[in-house]
PDB file of N, CA and C in Angstrom:
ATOM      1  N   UNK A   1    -190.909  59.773  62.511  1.00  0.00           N
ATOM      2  CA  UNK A   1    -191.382  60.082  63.846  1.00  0.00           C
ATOM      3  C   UNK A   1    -190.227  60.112  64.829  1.00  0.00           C
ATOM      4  N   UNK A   2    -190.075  61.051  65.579  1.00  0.00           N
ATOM      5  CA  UNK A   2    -189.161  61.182  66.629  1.00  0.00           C
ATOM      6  C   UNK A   2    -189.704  61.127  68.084  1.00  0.00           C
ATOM      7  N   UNK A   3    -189.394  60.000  68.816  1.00  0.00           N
ATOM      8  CA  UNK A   3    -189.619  59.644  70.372  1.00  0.00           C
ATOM      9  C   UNK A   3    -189.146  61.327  71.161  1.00  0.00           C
ATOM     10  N   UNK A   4    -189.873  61.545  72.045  1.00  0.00           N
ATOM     11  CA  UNK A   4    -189.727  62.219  72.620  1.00  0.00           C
ATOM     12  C   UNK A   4    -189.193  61.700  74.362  1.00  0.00           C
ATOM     13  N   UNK A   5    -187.757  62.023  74.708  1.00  0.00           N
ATOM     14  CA  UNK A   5    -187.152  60.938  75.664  1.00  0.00           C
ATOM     15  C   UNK A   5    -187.585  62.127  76.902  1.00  0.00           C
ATOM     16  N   UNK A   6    -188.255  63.069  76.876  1.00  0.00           N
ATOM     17  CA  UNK A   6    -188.881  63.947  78.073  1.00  0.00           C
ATOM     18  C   UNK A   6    -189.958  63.282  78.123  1.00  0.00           C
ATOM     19  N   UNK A   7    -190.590  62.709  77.579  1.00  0.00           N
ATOM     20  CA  UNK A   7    -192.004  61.934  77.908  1.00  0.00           C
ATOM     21  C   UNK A   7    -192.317  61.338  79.120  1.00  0.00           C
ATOM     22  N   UNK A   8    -193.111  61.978  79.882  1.00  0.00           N
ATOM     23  CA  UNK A   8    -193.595  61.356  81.558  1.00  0.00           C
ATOM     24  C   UNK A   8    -194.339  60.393  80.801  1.00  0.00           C
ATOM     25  N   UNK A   9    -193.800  59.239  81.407  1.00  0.00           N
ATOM     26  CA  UNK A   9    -195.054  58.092  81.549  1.00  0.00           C
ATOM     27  C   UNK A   9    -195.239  57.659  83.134  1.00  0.00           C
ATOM     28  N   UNK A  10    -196.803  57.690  83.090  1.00  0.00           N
ATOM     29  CA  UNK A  10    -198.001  58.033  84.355  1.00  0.00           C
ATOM     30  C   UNK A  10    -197.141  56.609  85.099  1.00  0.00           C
ATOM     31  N   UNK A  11    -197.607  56.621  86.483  1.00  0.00           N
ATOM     32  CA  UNK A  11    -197.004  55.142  86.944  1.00  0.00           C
ATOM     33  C   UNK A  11    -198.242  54.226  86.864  1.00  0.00           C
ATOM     34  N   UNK A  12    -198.439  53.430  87.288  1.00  0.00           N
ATOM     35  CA  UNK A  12    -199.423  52.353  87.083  1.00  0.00           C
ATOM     36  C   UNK A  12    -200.247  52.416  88.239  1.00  0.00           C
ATOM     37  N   UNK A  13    -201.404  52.535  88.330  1.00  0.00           N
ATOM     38  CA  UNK A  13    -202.542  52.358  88.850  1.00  0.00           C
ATOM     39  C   UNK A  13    -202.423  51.734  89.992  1.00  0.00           C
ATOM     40  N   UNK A  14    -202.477  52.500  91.339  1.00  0.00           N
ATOM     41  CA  UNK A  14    -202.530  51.469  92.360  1.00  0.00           C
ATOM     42  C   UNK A  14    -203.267  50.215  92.980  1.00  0.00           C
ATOM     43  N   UNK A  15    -203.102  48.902  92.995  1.00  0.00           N
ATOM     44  CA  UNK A  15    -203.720  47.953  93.121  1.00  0.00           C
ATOM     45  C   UNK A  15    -204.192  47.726  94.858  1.00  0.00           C
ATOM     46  N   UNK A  16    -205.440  47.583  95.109  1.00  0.00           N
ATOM     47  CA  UNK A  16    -205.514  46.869  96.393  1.00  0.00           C
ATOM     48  C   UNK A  16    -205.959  45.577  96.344  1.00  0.00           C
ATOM     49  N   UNK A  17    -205.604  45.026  97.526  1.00  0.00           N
ATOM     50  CA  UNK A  17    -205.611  43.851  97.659  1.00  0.00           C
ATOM     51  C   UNK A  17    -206.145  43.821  99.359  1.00  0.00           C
ATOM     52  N   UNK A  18    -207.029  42.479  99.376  1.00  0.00           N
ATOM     53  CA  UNK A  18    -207.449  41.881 100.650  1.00  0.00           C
ATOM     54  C   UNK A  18    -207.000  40.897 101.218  1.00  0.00           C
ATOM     55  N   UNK A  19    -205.898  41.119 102.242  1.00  0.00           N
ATOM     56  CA  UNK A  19    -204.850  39.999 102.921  1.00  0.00           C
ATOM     57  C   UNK A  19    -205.836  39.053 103.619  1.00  0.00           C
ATOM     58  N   UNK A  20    -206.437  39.871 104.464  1.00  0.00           N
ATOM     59  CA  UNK A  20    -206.841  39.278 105.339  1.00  0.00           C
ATOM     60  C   UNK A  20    -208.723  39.664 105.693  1.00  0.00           C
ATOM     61  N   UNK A  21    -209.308  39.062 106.233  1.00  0.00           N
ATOM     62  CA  UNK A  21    -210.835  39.290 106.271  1.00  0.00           C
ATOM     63  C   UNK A  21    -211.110  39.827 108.006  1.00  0.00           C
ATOM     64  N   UNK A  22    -210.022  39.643 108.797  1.00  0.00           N
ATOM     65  CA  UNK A  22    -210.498  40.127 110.136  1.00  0.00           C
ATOM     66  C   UNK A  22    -210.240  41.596 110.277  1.00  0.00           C
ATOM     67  N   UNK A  23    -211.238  42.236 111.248  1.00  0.00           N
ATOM     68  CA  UNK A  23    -210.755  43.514 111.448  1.00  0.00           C
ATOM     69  C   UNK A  23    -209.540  43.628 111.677  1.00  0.00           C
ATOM     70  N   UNK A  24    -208.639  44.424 111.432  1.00  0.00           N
ATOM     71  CA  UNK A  24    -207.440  44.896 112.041  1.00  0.00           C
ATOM     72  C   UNK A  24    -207.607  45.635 113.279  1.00  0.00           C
ATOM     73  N   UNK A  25    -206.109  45.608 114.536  1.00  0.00           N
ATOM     74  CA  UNK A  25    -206.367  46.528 115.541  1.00  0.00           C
ATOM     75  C   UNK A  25    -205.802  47.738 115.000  1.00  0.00           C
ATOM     76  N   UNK A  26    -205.771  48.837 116.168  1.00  0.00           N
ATOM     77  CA  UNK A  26    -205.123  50.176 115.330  1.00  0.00           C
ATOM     78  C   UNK A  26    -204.137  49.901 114.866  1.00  0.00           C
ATOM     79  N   UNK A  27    -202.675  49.326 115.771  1.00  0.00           N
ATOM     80  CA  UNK A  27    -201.535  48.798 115.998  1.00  0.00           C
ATOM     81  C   UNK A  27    -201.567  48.339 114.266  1.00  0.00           C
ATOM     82  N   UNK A  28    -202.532  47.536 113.872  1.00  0.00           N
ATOM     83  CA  UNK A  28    -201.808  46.553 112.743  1.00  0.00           C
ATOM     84  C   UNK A  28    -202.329  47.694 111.735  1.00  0.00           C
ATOM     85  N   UNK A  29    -203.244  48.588 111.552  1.00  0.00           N
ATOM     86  CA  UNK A  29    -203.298  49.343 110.676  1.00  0.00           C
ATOM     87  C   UNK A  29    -202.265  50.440 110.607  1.00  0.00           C
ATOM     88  N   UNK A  30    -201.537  50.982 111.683  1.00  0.00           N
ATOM     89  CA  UNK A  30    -200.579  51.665 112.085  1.00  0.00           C
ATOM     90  C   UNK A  30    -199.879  51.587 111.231  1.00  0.00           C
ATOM     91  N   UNK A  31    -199.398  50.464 111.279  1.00  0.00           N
ATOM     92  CA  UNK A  31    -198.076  49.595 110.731  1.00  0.00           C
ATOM     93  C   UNK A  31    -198.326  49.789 109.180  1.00  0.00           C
ATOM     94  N   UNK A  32    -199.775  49.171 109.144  1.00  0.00           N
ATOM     95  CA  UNK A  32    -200.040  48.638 107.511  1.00  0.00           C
ATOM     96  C   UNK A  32    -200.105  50.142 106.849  1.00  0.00           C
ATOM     97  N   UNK A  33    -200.166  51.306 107.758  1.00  0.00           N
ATOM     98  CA  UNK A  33    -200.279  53.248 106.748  1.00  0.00           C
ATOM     99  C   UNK A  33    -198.982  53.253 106.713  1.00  0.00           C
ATOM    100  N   UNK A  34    -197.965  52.905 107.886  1.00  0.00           N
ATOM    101  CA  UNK A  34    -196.788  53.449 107.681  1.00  0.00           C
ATOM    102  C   UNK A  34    -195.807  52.653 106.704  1.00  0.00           C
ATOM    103  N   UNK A  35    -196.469  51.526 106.369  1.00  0.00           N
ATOM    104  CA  UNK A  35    -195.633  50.709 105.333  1.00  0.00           C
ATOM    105  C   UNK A  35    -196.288  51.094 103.751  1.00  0.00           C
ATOM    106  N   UNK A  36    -197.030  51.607 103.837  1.00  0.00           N
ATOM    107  CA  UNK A  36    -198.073  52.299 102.864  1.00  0.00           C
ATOM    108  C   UNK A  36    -197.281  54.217 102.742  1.00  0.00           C
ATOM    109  N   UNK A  37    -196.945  54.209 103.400  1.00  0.00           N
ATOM    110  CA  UNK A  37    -196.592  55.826 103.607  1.00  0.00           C
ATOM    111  C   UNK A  37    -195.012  55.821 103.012  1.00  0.00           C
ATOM    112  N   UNK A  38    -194.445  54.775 103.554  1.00  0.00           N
ATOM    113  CA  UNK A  38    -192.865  54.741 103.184  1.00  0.00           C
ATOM    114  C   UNK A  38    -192.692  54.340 101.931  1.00  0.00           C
ATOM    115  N   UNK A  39    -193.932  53.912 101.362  1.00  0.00           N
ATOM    116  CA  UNK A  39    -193.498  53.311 100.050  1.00  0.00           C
ATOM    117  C   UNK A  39    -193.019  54.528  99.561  1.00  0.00           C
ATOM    118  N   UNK A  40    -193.283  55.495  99.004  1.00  0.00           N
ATOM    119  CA  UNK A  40    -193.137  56.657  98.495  1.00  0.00           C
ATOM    120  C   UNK A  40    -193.733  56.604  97.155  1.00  0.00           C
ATOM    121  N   UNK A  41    -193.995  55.539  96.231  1.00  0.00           N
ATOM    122  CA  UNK A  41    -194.164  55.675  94.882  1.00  0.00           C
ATOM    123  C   UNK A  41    -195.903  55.769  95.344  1.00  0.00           C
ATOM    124  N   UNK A  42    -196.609  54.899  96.243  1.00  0.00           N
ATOM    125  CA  UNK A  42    -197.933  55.166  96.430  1.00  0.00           C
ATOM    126  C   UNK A  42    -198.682  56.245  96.731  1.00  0.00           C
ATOM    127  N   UNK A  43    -197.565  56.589  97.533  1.00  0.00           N
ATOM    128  CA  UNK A  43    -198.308  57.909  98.286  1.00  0.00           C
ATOM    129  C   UNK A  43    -198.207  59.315  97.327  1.00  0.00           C
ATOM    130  N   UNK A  44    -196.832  58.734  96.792  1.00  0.00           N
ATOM    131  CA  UNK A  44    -196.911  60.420  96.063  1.00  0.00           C
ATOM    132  C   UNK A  44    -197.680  60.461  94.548  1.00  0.00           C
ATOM    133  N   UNK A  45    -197.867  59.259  94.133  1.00  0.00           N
ATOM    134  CA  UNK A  45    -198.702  59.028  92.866  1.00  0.00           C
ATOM    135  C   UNK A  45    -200.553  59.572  92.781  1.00  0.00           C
ATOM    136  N   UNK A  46    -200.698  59.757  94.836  1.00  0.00           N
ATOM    137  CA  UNK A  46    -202.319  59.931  94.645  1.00  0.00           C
ATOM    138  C   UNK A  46    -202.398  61.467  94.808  1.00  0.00           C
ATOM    139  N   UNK A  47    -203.478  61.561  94.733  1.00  0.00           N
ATOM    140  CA  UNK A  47    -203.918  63.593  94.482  1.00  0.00           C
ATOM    141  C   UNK A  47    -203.766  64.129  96.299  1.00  0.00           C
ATOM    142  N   UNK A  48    -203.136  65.158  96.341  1.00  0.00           N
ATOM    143  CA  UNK A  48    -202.911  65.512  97.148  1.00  0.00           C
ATOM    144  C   UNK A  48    -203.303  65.897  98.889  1.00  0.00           C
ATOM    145  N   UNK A  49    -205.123  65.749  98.196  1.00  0.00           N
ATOM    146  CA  UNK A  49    -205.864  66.252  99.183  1.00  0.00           C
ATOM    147  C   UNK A  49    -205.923  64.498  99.530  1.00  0.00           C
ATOM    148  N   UNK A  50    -205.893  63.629  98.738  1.00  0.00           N
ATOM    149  CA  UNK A  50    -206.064  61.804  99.685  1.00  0.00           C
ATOM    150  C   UNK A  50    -204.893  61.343 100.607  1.00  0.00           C
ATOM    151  N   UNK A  51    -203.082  62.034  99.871  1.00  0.00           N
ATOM    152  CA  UNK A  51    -202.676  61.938 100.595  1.00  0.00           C
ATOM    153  C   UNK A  51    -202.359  62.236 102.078  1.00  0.00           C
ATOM    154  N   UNK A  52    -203.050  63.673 102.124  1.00  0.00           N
ATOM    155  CA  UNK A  52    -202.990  64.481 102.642  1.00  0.00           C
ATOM    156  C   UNK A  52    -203.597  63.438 104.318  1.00  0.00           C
ATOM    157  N   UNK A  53    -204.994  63.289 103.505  1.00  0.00           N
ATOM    158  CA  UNK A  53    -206.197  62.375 104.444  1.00  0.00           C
ATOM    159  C   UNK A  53    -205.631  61.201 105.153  1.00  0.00           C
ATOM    160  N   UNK A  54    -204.414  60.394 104.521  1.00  0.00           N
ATOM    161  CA  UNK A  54    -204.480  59.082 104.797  1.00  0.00           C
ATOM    162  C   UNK A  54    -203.494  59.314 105.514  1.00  0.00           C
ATOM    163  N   UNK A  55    -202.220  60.864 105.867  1.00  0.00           N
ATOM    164  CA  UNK A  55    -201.352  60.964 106.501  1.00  0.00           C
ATOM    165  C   UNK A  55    -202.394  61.588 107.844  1.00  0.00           C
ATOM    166  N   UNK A  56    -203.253  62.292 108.240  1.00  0.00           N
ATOM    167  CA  UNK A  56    -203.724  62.346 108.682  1.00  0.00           C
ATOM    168  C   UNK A  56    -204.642  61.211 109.577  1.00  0.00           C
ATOM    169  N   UNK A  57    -204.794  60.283 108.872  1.00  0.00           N
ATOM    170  CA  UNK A  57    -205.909  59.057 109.503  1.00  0.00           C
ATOM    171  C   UNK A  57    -204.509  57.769 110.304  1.00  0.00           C
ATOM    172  N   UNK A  58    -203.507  58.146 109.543  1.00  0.00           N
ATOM    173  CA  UNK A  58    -202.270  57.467 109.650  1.00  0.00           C
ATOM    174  C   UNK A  58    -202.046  58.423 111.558  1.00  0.00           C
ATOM    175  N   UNK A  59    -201.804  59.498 111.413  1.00  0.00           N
ATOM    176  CA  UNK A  59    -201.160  60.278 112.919  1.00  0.00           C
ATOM    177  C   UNK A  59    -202.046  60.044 113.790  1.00  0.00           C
ATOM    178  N   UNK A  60    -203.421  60.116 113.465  1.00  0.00           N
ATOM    179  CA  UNK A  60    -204.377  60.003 114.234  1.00  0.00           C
ATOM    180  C   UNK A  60    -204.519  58.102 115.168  1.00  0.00           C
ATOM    181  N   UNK A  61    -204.187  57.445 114.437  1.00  0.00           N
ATOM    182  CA  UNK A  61    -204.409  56.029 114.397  1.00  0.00           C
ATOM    183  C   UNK A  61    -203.377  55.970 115.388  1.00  0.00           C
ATOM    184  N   UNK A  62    -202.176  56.281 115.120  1.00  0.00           N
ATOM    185  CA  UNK A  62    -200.764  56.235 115.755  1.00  0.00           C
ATOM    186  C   UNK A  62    -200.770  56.417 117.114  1.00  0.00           C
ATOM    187  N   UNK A  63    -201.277  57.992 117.396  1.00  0.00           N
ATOM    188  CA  UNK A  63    -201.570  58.448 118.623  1.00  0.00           C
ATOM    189  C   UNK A  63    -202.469  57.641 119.675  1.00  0.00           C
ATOM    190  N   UNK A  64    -203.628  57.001 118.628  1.00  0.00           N
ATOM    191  CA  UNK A  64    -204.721  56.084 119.671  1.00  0.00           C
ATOM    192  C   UNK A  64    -203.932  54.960 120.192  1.00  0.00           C
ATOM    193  N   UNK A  65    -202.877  54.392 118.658  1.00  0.00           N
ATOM    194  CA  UNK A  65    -202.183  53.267 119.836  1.00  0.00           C
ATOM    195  C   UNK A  65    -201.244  53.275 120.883  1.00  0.00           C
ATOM    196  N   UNK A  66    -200.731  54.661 120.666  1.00  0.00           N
ATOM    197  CA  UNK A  66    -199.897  54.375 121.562  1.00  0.00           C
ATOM    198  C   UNK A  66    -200.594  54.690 123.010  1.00  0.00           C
ATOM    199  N   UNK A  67    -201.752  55.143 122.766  1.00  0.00           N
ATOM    200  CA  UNK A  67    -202.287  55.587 124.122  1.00  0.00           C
ATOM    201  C   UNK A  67    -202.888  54.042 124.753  1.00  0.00           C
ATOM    202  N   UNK A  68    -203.317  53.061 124.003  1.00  0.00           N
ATOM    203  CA  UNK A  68    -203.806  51.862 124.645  1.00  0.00           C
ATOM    204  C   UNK A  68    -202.633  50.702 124.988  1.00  0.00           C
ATOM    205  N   UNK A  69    -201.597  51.650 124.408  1.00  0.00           N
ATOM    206  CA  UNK A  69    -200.482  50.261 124.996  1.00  0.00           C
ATOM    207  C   UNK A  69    -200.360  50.098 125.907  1.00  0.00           C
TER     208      UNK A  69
END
């Protein structure tokens, strides 16, 4: 048998987790997409049309806070 060293292996399944139980304000969700966004291995691992959504819910969020600061 010969390994094939072109072999994509998938990345691992993204895990969520629940830090915290209080609502978040926009501000802390802001933060929590754009630290979510920079990861790069998360964002680019999901199907295109979710990333698409969560960069979207991410600009949208952004814009509200900065308007209540």
């Amino acid at each position: 048998m010969s390994s094939n060293a072109n072999a994509r292996v998938p990345p691992p399944p993204l895990k969520l987790e629940v830090l915290e139980t209080r609502p978040l304000s926009n501000a802390e969700t802001v933060q929590n997409l754009h630290h979510f966004l920079s990861n790069g291995t998360a964002i680019h691992s999901a199907p295109t049309s979710i990333a698409h959504q969560v960069t979207q819910v991410y600009e949208k969020l952004r814009l509200e806070s900065k308007r209540n600061q």
